[in-house]
Structures are given as C-alpha cells and as structure tokens.
N, C-alpha and C. Protein backbone atom coordinates (compact mmCIF):
# COMPACT_ATOMS: atom_id res chain seq x y z
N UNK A 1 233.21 32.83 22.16
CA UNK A 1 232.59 32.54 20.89
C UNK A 1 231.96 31.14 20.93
N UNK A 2 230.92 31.22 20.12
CA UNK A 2 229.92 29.86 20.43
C UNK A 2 231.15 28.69 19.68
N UNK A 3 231.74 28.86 18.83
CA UNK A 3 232.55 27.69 18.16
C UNK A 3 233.35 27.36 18.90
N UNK A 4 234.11 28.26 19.38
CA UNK A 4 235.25 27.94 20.74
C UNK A 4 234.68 27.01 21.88
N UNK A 5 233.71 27.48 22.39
CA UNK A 5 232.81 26.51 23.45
C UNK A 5 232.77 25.41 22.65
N UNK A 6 231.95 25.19 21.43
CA UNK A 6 231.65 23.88 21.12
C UNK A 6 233.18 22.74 20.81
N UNK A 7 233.75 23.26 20.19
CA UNK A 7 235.16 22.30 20.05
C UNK A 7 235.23 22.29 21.68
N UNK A 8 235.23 22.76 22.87
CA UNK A 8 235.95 22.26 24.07
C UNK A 8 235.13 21.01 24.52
N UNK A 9 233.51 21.28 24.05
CA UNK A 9 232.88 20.52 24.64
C UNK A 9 232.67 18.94 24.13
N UNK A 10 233.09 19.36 22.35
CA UNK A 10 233.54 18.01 21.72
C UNK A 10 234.78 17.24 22.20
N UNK A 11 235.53 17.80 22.30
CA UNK A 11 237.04 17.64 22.95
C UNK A 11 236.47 16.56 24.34
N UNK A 12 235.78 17.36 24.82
CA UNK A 12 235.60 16.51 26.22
C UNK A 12 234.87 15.10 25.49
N UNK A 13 233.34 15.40 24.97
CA UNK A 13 233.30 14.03 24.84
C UNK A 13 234.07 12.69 24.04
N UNK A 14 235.13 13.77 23.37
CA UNK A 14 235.92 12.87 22.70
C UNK A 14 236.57 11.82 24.04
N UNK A 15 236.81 12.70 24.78
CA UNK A 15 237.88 11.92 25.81
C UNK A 15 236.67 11.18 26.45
N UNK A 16 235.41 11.16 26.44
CA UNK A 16 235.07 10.58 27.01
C UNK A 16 235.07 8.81 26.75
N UNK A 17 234.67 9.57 25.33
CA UNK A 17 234.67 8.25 24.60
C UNK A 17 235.87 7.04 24.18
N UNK A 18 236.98 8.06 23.94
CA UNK A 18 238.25 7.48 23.74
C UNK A 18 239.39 7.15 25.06
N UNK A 19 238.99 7.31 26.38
CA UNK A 19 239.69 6.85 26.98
C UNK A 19 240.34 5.73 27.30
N UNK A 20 241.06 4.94 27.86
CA UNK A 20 241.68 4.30 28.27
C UNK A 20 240.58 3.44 28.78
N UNK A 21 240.97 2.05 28.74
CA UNK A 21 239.75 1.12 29.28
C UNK A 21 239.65 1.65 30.62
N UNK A 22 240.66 1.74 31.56
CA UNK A 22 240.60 1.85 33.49
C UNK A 22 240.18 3.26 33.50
N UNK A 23 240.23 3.70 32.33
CA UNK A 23 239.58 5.69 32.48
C UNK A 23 238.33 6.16 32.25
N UNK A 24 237.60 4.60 30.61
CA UNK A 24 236.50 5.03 30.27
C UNK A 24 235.42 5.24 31.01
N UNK A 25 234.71 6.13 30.65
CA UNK A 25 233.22 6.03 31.52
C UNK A 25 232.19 5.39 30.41
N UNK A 26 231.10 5.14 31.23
CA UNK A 26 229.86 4.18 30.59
C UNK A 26 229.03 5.48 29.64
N UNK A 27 227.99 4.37 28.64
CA UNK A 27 227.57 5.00 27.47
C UNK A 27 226.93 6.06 28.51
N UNK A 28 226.15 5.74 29.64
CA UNK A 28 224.73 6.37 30.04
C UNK A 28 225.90 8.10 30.66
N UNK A 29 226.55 7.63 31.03
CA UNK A 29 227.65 9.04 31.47
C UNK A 29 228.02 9.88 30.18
N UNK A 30 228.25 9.29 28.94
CA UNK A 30 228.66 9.89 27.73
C UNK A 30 227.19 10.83 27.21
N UNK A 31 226.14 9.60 27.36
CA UNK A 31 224.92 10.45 27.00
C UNK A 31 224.24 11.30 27.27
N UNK A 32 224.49 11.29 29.01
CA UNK A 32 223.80 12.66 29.73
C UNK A 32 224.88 13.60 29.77
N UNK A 33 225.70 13.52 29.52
CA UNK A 33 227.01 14.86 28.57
C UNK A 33 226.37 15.18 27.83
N UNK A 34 226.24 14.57 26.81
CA UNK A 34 226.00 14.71 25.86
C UNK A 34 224.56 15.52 25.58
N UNK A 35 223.38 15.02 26.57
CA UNK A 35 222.06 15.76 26.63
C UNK A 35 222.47 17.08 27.49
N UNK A 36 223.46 17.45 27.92
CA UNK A 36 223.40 18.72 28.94
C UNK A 36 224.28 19.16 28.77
N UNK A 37 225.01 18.86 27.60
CA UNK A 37 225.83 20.06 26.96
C UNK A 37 226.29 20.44 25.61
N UNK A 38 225.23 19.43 24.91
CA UNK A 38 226.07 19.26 23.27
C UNK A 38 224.63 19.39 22.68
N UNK A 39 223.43 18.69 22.86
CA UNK A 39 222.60 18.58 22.41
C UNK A 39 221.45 19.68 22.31
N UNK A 40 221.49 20.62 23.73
CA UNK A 40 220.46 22.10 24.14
C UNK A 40 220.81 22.62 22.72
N UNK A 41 222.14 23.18 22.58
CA UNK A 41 222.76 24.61 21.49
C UNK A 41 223.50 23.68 20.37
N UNK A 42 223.26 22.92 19.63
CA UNK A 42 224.65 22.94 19.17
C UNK A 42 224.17 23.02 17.80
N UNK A 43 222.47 22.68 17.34
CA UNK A 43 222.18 23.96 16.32
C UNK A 43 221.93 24.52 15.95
N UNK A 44 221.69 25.10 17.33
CA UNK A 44 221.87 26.84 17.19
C UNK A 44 222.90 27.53 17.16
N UNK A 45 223.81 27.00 17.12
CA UNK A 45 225.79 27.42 17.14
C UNK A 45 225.61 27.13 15.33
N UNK A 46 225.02 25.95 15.21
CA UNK A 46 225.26 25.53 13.60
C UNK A 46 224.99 26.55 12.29
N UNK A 47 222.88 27.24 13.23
CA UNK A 47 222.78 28.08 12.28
C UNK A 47 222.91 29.41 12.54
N UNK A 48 224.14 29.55 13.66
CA UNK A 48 224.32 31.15 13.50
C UNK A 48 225.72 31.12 12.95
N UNK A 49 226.46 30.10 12.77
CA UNK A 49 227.58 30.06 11.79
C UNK A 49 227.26 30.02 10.24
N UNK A 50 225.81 29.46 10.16
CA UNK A 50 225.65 29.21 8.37
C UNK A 50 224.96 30.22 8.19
N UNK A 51 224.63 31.31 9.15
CA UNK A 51 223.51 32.41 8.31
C UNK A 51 224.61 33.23 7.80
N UNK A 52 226.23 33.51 8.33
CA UNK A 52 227.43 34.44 8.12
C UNK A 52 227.44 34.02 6.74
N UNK A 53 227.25 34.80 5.97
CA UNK A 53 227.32 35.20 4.30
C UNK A 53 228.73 34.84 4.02
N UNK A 54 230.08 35.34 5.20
CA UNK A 54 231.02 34.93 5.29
C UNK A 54 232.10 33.90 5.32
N UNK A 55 231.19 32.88 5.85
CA UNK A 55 231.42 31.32 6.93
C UNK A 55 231.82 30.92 5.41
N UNK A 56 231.66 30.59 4.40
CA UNK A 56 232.61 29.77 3.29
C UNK A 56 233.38 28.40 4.29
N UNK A 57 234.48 28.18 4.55
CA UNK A 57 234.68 27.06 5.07
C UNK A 57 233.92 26.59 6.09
N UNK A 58 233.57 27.52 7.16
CA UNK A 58 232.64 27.29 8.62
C UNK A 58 231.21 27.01 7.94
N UNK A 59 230.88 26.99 7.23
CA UNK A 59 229.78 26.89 6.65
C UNK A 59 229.47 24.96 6.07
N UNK A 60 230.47 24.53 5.98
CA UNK A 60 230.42 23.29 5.17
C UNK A 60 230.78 22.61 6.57
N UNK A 61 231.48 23.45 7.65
CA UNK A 61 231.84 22.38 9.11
C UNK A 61 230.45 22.43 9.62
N UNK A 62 229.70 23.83 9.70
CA UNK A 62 228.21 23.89 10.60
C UNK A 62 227.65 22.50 9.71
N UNK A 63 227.59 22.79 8.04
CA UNK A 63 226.29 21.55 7.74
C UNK A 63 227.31 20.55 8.30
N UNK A 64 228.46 20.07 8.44
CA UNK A 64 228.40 18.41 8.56
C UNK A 64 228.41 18.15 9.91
N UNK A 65 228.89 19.33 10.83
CA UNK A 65 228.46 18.85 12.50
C UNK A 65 227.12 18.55 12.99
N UNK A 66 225.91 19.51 12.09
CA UNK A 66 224.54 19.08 12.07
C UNK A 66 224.40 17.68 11.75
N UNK A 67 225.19 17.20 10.68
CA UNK A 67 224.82 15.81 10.24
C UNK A 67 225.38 14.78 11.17
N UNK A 68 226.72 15.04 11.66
CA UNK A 68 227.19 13.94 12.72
C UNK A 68 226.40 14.49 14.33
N UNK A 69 225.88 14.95 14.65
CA UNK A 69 225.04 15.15 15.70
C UNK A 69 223.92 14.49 15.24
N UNK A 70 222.95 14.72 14.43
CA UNK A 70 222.15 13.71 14.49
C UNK A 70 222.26 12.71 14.61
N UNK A 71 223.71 12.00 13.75
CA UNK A 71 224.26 10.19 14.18
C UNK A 71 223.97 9.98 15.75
N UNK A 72 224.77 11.11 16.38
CA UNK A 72 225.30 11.12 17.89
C UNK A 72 223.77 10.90 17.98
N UNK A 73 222.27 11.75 17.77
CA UNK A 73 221.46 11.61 18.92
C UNK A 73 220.82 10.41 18.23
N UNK A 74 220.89 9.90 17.63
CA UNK A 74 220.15 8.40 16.86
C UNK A 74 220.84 7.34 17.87
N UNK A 75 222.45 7.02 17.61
CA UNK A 75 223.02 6.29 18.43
C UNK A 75 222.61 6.27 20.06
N UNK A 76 222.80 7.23 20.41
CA UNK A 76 222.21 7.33 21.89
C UNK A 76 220.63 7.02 22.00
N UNK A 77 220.16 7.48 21.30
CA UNK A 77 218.61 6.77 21.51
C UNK A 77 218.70 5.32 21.00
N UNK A 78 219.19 4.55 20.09
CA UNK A 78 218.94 3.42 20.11
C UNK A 78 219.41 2.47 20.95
N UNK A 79 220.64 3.15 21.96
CA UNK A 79 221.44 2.14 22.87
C UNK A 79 220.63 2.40 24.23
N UNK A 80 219.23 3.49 23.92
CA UNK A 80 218.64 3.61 25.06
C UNK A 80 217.77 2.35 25.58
C-alpha cells in the first residue's frame, strides 16, 4: 500500500535527520533521499488518499503531509 511505503520512507529520513552526531549524515545526503524517494510520489500517494470519499481521518493526514512536504522542498532548496 502506497501509505505503508510512505511512513517507511519517512521513518528513514527521520533517522536520517535525527541521528546521533557520529551517525548523522550531511544535508546534501538527506536531500538526494529525499529527491529519489519522497519527492517523485508523495503527491500522488496524497491525492489518491484524498480522492477516497472514505479517508475522513487519512484525508486531513494527506492535506497536512502535502503541506509539510512543501516545507521539506522549500528548506532543501534554500540550503541549496
């Protein structure tokens, strides 16, 4: 399921980001993650969860992951 993929792939960049100083990796490693695996699909995962007539809670996570992904690709372009 596209949601299942996406939480693993957040998960990862979480750790990317939150590691341990002797563990962290650099922004430019977080960002090309981030361009080659979060950024291709993620809203298109967003709006095939908000078209489900159903989604009621998944519906309010698709709009605000759309909104914190854009942070994500603003931040990364400005530290470019």
């Amino acid at each position: 399921m596209f949601e299942d993929h996406l939480a693993a792939v957040f998960e990862t960049m979480r750790v990317l980001i939150t590691a341990s100083p002797a563990q962290r990796v650099c922004v430019d490693v977080q960002r090309e993650f981030y361009q080659r695996n979060i950024d291709p699909w993620v809203n298109i995962c967003c709006n095939a969860i908000s078209s489900k007539s159903l989604a009621n809670y998944y519906l309010r996570v698709a709009q605000f992951t759309e909104c914190f992904m854009a942070v994500e690709r603003d931040s990364f372009a400005m530290d470019h």
